[in-house]
N, C-alpha and C. Protein backbone atom coordinates (compact mmCIF):
# COMPACT_ATOMS: atom_id res chain seq x y z
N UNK A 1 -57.05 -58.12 -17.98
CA UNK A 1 -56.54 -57.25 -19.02
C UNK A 1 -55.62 -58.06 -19.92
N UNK A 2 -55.53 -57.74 -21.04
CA UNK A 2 -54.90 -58.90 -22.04
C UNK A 2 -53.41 -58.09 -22.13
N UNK A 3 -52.66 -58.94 -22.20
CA UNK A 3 -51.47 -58.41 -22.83
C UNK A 3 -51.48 -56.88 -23.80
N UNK A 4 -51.83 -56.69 -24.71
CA UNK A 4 -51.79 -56.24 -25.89
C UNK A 4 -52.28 -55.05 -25.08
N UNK A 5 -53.26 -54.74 -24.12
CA UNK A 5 -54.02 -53.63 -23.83
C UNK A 5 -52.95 -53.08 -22.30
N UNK A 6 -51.66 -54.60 -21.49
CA UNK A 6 -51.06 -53.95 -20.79
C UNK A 6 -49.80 -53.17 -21.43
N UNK A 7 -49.44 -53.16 -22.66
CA UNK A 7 -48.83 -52.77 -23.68
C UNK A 7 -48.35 -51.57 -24.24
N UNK A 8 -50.43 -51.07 -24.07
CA UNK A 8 -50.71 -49.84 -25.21
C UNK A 8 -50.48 -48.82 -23.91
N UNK A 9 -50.77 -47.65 -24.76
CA UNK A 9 -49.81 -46.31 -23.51
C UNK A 9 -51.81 -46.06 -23.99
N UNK A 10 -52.12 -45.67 -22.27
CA UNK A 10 -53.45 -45.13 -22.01
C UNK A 10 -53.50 -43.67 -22.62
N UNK A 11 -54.63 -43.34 -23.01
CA UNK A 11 -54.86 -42.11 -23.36
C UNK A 11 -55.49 -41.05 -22.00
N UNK A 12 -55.21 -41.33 -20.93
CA UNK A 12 -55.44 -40.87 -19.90
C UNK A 12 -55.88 -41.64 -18.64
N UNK A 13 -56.17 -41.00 -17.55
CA UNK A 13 -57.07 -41.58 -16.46
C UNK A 13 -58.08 -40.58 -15.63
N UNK A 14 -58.52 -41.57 -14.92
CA UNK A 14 -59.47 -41.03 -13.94
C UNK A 14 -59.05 -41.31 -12.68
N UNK A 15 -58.87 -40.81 -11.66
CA UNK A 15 -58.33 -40.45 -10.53
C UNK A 15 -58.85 -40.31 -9.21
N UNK A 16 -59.26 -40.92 -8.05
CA UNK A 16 -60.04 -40.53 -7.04
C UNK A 16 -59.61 -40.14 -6.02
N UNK A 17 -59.54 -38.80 -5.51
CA UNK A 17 -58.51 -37.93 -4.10
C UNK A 17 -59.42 -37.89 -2.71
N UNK A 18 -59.29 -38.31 -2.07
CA UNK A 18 -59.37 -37.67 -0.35
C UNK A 18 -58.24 -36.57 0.22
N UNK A 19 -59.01 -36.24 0.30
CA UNK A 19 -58.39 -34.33 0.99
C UNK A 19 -58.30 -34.41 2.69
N UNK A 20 -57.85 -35.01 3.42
CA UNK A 20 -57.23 -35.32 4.60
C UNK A 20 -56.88 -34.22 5.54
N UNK A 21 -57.79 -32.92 5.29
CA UNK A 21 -56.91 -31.91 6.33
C UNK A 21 -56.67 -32.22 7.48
N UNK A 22 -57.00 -33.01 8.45
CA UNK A 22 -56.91 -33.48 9.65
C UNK A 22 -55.52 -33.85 9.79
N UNK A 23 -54.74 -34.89 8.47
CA UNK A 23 -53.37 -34.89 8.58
C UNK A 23 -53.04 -33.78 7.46
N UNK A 24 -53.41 -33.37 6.21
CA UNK A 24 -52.63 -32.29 5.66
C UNK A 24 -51.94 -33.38 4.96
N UNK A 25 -53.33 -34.28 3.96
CA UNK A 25 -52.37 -34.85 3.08
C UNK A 25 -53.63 -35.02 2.01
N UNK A 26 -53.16 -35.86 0.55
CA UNK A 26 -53.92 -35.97 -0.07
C UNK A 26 -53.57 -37.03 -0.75
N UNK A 27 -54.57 -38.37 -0.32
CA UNK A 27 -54.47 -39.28 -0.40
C UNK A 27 -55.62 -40.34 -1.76
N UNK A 28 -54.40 -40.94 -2.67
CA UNK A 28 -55.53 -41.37 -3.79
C UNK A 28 -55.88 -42.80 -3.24
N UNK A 29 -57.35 -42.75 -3.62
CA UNK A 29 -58.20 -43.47 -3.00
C UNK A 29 -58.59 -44.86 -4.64
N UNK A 30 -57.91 -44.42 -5.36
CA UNK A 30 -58.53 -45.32 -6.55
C UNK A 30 -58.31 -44.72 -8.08
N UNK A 31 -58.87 -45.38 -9.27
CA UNK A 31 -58.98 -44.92 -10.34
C UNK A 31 -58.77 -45.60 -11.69
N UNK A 32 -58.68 -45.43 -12.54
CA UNK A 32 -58.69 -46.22 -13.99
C UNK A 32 -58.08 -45.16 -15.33
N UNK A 33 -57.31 -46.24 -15.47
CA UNK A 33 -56.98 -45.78 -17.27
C UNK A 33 -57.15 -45.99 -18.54
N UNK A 34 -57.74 -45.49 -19.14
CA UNK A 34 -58.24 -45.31 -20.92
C UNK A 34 -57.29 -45.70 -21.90
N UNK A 35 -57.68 -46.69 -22.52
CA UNK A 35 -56.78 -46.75 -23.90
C UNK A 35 -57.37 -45.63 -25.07
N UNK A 36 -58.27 -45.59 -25.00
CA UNK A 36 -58.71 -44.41 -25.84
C UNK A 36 -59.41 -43.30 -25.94
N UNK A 37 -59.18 -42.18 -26.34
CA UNK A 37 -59.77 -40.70 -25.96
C UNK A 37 -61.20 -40.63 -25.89
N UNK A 38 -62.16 -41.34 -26.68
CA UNK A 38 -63.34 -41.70 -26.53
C UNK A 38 -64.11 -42.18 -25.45
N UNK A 39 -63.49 -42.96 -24.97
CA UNK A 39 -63.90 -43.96 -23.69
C UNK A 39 -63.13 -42.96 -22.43
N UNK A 40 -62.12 -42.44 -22.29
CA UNK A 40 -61.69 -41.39 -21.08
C UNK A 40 -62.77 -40.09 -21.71
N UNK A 41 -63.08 -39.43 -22.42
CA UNK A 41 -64.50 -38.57 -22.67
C UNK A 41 -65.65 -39.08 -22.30
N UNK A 42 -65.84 -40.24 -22.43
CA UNK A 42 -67.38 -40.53 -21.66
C UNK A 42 -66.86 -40.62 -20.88
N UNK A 43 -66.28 -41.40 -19.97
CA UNK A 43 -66.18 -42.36 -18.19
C UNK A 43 -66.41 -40.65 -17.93
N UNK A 44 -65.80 -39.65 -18.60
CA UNK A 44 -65.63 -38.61 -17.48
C UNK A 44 -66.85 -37.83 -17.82
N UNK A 45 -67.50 -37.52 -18.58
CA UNK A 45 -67.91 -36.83 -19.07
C UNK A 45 -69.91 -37.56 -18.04
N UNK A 46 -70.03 -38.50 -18.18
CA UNK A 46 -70.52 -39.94 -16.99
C UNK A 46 -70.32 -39.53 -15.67
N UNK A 47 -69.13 -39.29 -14.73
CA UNK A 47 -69.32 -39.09 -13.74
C UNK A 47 -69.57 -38.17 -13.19
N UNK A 48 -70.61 -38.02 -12.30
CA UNK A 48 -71.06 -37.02 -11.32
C UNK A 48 -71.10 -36.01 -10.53
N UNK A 49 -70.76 -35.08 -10.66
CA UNK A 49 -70.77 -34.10 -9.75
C UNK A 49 -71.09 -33.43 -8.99
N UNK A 50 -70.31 -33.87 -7.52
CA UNK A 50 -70.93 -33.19 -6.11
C UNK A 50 -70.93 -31.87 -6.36
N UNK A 51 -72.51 -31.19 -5.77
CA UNK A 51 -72.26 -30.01 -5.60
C UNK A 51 -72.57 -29.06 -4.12
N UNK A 52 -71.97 -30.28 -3.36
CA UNK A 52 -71.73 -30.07 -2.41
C UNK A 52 -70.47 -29.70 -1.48
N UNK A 53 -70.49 -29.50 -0.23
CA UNK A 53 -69.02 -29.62 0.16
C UNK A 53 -68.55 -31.61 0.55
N UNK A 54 -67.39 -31.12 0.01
CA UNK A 54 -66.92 -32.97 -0.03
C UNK A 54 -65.29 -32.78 0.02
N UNK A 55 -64.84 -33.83 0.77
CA UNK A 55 -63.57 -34.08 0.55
C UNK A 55 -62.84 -35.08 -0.24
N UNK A 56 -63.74 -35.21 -1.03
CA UNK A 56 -63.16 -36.06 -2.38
C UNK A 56 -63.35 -35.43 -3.72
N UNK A 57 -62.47 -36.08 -4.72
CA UNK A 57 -62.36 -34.88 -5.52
C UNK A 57 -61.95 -36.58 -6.86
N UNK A 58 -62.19 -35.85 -8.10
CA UNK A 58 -61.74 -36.56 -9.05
C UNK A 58 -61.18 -36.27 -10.43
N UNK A 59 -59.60 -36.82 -10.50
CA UNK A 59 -58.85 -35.91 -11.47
C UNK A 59 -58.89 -36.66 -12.37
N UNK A 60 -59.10 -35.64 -13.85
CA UNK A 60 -58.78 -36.03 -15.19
C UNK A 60 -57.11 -36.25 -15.44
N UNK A 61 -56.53 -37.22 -15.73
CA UNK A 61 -54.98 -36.94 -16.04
C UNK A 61 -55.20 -37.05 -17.39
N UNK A 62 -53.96 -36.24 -18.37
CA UNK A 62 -53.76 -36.64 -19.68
C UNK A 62 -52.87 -38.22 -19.64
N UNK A 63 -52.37 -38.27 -20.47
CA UNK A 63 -51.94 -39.59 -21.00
C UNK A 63 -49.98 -39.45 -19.96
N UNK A 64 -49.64 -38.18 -19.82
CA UNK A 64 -48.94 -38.50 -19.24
C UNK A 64 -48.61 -38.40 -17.89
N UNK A 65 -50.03 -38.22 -17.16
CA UNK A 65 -50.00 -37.79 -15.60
C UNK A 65 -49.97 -36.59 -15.18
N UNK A 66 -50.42 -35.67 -16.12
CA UNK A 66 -50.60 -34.34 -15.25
C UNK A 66 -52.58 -34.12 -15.75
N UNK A 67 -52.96 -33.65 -14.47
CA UNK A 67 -53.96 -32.98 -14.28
C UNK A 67 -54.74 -32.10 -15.24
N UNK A 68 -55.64 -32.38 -15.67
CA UNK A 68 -56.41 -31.26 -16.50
C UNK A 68 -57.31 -30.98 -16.60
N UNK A 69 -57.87 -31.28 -15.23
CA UNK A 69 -59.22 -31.10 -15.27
C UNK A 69 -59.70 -32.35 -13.63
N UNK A 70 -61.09 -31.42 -13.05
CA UNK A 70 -61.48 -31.77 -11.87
C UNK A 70 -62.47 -31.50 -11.39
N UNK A 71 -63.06 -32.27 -10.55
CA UNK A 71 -64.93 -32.82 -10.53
C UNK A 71 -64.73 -32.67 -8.63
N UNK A 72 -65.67 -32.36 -7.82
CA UNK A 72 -65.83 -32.40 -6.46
C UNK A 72 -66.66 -33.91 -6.63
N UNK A 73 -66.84 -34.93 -6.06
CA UNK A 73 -67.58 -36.19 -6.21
C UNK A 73 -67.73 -36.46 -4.50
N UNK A 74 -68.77 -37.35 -4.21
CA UNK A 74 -69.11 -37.63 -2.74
C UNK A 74 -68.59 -39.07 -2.66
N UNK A 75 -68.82 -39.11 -1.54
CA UNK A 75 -68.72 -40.96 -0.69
C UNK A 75 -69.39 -42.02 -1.96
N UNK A 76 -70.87 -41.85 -1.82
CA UNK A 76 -71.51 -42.50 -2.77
C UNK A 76 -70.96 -42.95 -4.12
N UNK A 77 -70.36 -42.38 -4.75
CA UNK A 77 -69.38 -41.92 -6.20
C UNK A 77 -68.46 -42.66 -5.77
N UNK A 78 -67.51 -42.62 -5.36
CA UNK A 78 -66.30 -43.22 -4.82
C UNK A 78 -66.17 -44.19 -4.69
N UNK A 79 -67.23 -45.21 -3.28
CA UNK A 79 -67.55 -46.34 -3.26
C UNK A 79 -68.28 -47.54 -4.62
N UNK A 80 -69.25 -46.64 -5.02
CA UNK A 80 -70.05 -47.40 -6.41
C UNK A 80 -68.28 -47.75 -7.65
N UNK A 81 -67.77 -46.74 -7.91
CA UNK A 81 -66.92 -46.53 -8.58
C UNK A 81 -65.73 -47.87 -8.22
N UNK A 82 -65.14 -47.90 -7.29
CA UNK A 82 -64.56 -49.21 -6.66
C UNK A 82 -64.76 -50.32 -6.15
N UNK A 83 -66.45 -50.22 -5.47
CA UNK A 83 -66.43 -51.28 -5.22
C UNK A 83 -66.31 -51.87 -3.89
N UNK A 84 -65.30 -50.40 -3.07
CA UNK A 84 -65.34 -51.14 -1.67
C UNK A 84 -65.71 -49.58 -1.02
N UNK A 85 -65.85 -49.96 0.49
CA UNK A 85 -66.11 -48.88 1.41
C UNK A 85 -65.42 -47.88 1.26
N UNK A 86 -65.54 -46.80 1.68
CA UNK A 86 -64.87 -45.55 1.66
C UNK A 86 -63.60 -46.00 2.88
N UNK A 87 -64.21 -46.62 3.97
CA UNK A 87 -63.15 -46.64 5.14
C UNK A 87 -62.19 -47.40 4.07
N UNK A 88 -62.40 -48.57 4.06
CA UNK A 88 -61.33 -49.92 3.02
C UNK A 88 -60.44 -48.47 2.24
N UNK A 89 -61.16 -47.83 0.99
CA UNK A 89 -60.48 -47.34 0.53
C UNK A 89 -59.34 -45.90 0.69
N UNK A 90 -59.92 -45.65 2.27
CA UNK A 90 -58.97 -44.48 2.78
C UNK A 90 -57.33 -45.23 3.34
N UNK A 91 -58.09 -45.91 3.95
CA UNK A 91 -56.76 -46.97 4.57
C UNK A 91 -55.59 -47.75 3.86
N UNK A 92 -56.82 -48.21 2.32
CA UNK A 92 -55.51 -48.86 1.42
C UNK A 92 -54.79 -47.40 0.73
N UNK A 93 -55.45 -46.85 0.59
CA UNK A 93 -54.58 -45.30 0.07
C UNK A 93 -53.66 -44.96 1.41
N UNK A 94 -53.79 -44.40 2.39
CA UNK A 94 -53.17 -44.43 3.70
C UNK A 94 -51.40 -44.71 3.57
N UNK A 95 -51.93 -46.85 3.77
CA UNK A 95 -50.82 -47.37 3.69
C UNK A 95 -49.75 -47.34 2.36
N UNK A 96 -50.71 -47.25 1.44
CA UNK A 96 -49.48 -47.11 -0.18
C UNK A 96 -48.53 -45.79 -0.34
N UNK A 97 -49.71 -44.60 0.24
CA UNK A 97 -48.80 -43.53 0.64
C UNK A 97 -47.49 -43.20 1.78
N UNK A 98 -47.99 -44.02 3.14
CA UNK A 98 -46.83 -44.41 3.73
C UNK A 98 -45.70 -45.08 3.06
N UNK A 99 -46.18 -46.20 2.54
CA UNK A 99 -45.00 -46.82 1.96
C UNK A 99 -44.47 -45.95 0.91
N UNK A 100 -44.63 -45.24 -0.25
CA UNK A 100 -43.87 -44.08 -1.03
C UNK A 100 -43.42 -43.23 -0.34
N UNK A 101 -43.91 -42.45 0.67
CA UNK A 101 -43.22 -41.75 1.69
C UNK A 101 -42.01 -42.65 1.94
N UNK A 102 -42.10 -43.49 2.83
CA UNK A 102 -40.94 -44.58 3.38
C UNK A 102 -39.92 -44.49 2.20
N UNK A 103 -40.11 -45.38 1.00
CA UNK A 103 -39.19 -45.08 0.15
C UNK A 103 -38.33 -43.91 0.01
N UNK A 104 -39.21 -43.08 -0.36
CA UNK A 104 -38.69 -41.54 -0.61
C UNK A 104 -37.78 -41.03 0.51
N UNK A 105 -38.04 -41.51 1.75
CA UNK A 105 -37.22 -40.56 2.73
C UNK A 105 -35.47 -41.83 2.65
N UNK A 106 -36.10 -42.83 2.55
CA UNK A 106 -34.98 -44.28 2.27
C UNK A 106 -33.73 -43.45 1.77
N UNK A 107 -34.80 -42.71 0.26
CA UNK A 107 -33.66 -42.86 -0.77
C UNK A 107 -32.89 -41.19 -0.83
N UNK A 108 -33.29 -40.81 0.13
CA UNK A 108 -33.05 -39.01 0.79
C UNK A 108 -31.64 -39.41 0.88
């Protein structure tokens, strides 16, 4: 990513959730941000929708991190999308969430 584009304020993202009821958490598994409204309208408008039951899910954010929108997506989706396994990517979500937890209770 070039300078100039770590710079610019994204015009949104795309977001990838695991729904964890087993622990009763919800853990992000991945995702990407748009410099421009065009390109966050296709990527999303592009990805797939499970219409099945799934415990992954994929959020539209606006530009400043809130939610506006949301897609049910499978394993398949998830993995193609990142690049690595679903396990890889539950675990590195897992641990990043421990560690913000950790912080957060630190700074309690």
């Amino acid at each position: 990513m070039t300078k100039q584009a770590i710079n610019e304020k994204c015009a949104g993202y795309i977001q990838l959730v695991f729904f964890d009821d087993k622990n009763n958490e919800v853990i992000t598994i991945g995702g990407a941000g748009f410099l421009t409204e065009p390109k966050l309208e296709e990527a999303w408008k592009n990805l797939p929708t499970f219409n099945g039951k799934s415990s992954f899910q994929a959020d539209l954010l606006d530009g400043q991190g809130d939610i506006v929108d949301e897609k049910t997506v499978n394993v398949v989706t998830c993995e193609t999308l990142m690049s690595k396994p679903i396990t890889t990517l539950i675990a590195e979500g897992r641990a990043k969430l421990a560690a913000e937890l950790a912080r957060y209770h630190s700074q309690a």
